[in-house]
N, C-alpha and C. Protein backbone atom coordinates (compact mmCIF):
# COMPACT_ATOMS: atom_id res chain seq x y z
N UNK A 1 -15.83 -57.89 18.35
CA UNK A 1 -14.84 -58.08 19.39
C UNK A 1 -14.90 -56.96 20.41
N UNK A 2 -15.90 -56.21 20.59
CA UNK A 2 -16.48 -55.22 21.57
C UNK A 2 -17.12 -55.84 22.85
N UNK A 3 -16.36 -57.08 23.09
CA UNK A 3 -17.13 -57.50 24.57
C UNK A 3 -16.54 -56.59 25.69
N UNK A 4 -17.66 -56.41 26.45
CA UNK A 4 -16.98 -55.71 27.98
C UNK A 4 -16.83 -57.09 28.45
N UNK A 5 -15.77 -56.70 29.23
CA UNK A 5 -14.81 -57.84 30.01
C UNK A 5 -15.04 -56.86 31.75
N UNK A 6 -15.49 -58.19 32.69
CA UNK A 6 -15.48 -57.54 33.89
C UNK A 6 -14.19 -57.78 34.62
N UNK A 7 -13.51 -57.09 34.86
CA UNK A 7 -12.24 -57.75 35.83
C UNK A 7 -11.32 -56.72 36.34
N UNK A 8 -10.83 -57.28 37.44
CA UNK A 8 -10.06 -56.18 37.64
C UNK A 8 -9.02 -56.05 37.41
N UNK A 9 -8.44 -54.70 36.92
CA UNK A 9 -7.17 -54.09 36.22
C UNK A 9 -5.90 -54.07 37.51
N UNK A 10 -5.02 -54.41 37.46
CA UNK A 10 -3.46 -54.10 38.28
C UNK A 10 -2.90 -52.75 37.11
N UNK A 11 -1.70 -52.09 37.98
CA UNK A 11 -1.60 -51.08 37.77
C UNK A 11 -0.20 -51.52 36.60
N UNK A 12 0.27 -53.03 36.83
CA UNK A 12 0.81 -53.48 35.71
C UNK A 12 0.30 -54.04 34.40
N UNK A 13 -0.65 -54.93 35.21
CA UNK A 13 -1.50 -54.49 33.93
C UNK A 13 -2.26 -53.48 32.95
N UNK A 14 -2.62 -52.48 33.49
CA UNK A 14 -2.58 -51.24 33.17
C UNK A 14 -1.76 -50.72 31.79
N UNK A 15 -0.49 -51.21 32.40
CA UNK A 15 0.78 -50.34 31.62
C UNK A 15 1.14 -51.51 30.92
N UNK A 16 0.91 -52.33 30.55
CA UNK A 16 1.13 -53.30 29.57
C UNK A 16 -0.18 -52.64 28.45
N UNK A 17 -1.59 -52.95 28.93
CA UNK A 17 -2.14 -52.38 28.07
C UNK A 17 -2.46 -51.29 27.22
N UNK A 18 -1.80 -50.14 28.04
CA UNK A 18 -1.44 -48.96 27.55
C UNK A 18 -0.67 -48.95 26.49
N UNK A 19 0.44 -49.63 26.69
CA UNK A 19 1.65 -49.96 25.68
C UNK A 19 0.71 -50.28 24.47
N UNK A 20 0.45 -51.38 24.75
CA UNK A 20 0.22 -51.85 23.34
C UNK A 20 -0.91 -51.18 22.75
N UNK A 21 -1.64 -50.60 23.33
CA UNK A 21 -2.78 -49.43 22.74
C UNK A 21 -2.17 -48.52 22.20
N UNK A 22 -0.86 -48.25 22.62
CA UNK A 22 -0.29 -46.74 21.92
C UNK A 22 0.37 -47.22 20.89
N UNK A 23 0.86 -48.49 21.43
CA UNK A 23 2.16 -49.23 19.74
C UNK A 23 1.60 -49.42 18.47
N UNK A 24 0.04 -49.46 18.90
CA UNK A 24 -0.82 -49.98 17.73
C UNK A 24 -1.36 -49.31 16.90
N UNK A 25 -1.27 -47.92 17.20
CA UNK A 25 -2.30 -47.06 16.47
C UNK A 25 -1.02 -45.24 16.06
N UNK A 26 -1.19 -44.82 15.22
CA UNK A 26 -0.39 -43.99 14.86
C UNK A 26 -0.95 -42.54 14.91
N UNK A 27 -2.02 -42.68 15.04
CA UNK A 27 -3.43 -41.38 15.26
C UNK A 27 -3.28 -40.90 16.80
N UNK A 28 -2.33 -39.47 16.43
CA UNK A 28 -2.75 -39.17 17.97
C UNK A 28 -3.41 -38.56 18.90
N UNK A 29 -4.82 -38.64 18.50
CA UNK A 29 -5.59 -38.45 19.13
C UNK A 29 -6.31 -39.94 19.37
N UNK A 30 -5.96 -41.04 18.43
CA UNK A 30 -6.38 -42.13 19.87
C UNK A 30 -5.13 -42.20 21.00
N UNK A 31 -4.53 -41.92 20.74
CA UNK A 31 -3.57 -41.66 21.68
C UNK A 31 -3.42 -40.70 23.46
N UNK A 32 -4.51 -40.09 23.30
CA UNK A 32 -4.98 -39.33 24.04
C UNK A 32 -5.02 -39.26 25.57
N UNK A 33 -5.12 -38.97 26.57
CA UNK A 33 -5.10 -39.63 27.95
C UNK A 33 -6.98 -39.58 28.27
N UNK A 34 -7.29 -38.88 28.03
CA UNK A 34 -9.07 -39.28 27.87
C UNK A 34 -9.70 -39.98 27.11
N UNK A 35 -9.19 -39.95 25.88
CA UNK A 35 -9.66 -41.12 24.86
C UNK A 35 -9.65 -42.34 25.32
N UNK A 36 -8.13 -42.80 26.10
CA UNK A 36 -8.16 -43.86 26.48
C UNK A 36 -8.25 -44.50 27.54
N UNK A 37 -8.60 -43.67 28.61
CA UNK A 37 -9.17 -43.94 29.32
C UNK A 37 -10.75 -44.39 28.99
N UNK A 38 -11.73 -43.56 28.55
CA UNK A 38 -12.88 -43.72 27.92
C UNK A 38 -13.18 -45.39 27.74
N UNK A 39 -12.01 -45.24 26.61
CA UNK A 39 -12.04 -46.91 25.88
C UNK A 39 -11.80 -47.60 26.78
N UNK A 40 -10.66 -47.85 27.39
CA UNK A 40 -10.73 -48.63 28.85
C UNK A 40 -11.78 -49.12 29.72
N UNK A 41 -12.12 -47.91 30.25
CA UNK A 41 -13.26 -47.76 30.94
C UNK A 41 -14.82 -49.24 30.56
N UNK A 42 -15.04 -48.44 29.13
CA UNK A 42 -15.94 -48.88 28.47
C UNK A 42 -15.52 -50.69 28.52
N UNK A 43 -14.66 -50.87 27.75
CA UNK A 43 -13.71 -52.03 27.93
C UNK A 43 -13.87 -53.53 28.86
N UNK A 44 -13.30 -52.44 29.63
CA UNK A 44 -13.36 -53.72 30.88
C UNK A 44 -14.04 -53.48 31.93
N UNK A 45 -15.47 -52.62 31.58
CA UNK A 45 -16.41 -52.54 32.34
C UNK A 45 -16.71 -51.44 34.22
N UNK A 46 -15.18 -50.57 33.72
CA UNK A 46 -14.93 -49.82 35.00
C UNK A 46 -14.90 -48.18 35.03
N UNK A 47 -15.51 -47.87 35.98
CA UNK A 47 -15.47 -46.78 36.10
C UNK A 47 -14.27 -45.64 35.97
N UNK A 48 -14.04 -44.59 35.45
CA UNK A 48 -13.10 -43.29 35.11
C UNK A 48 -12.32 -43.42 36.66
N UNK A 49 -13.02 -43.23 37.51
CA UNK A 49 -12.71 -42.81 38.78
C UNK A 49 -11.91 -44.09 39.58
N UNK A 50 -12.47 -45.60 38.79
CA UNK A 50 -11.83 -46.94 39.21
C UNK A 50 -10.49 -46.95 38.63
N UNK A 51 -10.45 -46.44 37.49
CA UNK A 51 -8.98 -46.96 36.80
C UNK A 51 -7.75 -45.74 37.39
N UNK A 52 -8.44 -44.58 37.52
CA UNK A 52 -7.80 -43.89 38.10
C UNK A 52 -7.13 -43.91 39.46
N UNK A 53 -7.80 -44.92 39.99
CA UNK A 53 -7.71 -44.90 41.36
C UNK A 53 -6.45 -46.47 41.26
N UNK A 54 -6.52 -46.76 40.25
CA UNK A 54 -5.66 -48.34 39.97
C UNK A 54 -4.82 -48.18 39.80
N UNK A 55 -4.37 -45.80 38.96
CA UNK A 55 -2.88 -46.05 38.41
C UNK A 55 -2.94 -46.19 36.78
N UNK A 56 -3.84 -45.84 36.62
CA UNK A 56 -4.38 -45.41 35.02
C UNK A 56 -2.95 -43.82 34.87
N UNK A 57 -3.61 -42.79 35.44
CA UNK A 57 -2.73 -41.93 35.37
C UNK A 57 -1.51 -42.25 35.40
N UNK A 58 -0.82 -42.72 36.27
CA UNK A 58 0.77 -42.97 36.40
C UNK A 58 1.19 -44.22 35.50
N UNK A 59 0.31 -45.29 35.26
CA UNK A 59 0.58 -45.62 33.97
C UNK A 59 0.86 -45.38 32.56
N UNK A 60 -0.25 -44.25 31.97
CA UNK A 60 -0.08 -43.29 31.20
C UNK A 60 1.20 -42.72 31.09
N UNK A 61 1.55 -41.96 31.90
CA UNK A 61 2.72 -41.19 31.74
C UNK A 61 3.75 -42.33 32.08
N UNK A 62 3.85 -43.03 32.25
CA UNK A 62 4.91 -43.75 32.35
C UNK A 62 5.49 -44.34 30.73
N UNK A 63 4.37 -44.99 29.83
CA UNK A 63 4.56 -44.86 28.58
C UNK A 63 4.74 -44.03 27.85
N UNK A 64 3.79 -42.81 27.78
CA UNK A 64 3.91 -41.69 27.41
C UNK A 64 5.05 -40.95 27.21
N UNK A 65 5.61 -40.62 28.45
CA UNK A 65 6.56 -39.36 28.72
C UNK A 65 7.90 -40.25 29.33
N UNK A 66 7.39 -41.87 29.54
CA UNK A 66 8.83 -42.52 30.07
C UNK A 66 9.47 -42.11 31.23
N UNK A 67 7.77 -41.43 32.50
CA UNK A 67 8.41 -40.87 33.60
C UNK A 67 8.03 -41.91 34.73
């Protein structure tokens, strides 16, 4: 179940997937803001600098820190 998926990410979608990446796993270092980006990345076939630019970051902390 390691297919890359090409498509593009919204910055709500983003934070939906974030969510449930963090709800799912109790290890926090997958938890990470580089880890999961990485996985992302890898994922759905996009560049560090693409997801970032989508709102990866402000997604993150929005689950994260609830800011």
């Amino acid at each position: 179940m390691n297919q890359k998926v090409k498509t593009k990410l919204h910055f709500d979608q983003l934070l939906l997937l974030l969510e449930k990446m963090i709800l799912q796993t109790s290890v926090p270092e997958k938890k990470d803001f580089y880890h999961l980006l990485e996985e992302i990345s890898i994922k759905y076939n996009l560049t560090r600098e693409e997801l970032l630019m989508r709102g990866f970051r402000k997604a993150y902390r929005q689950v994260v820190d609830g800011v």
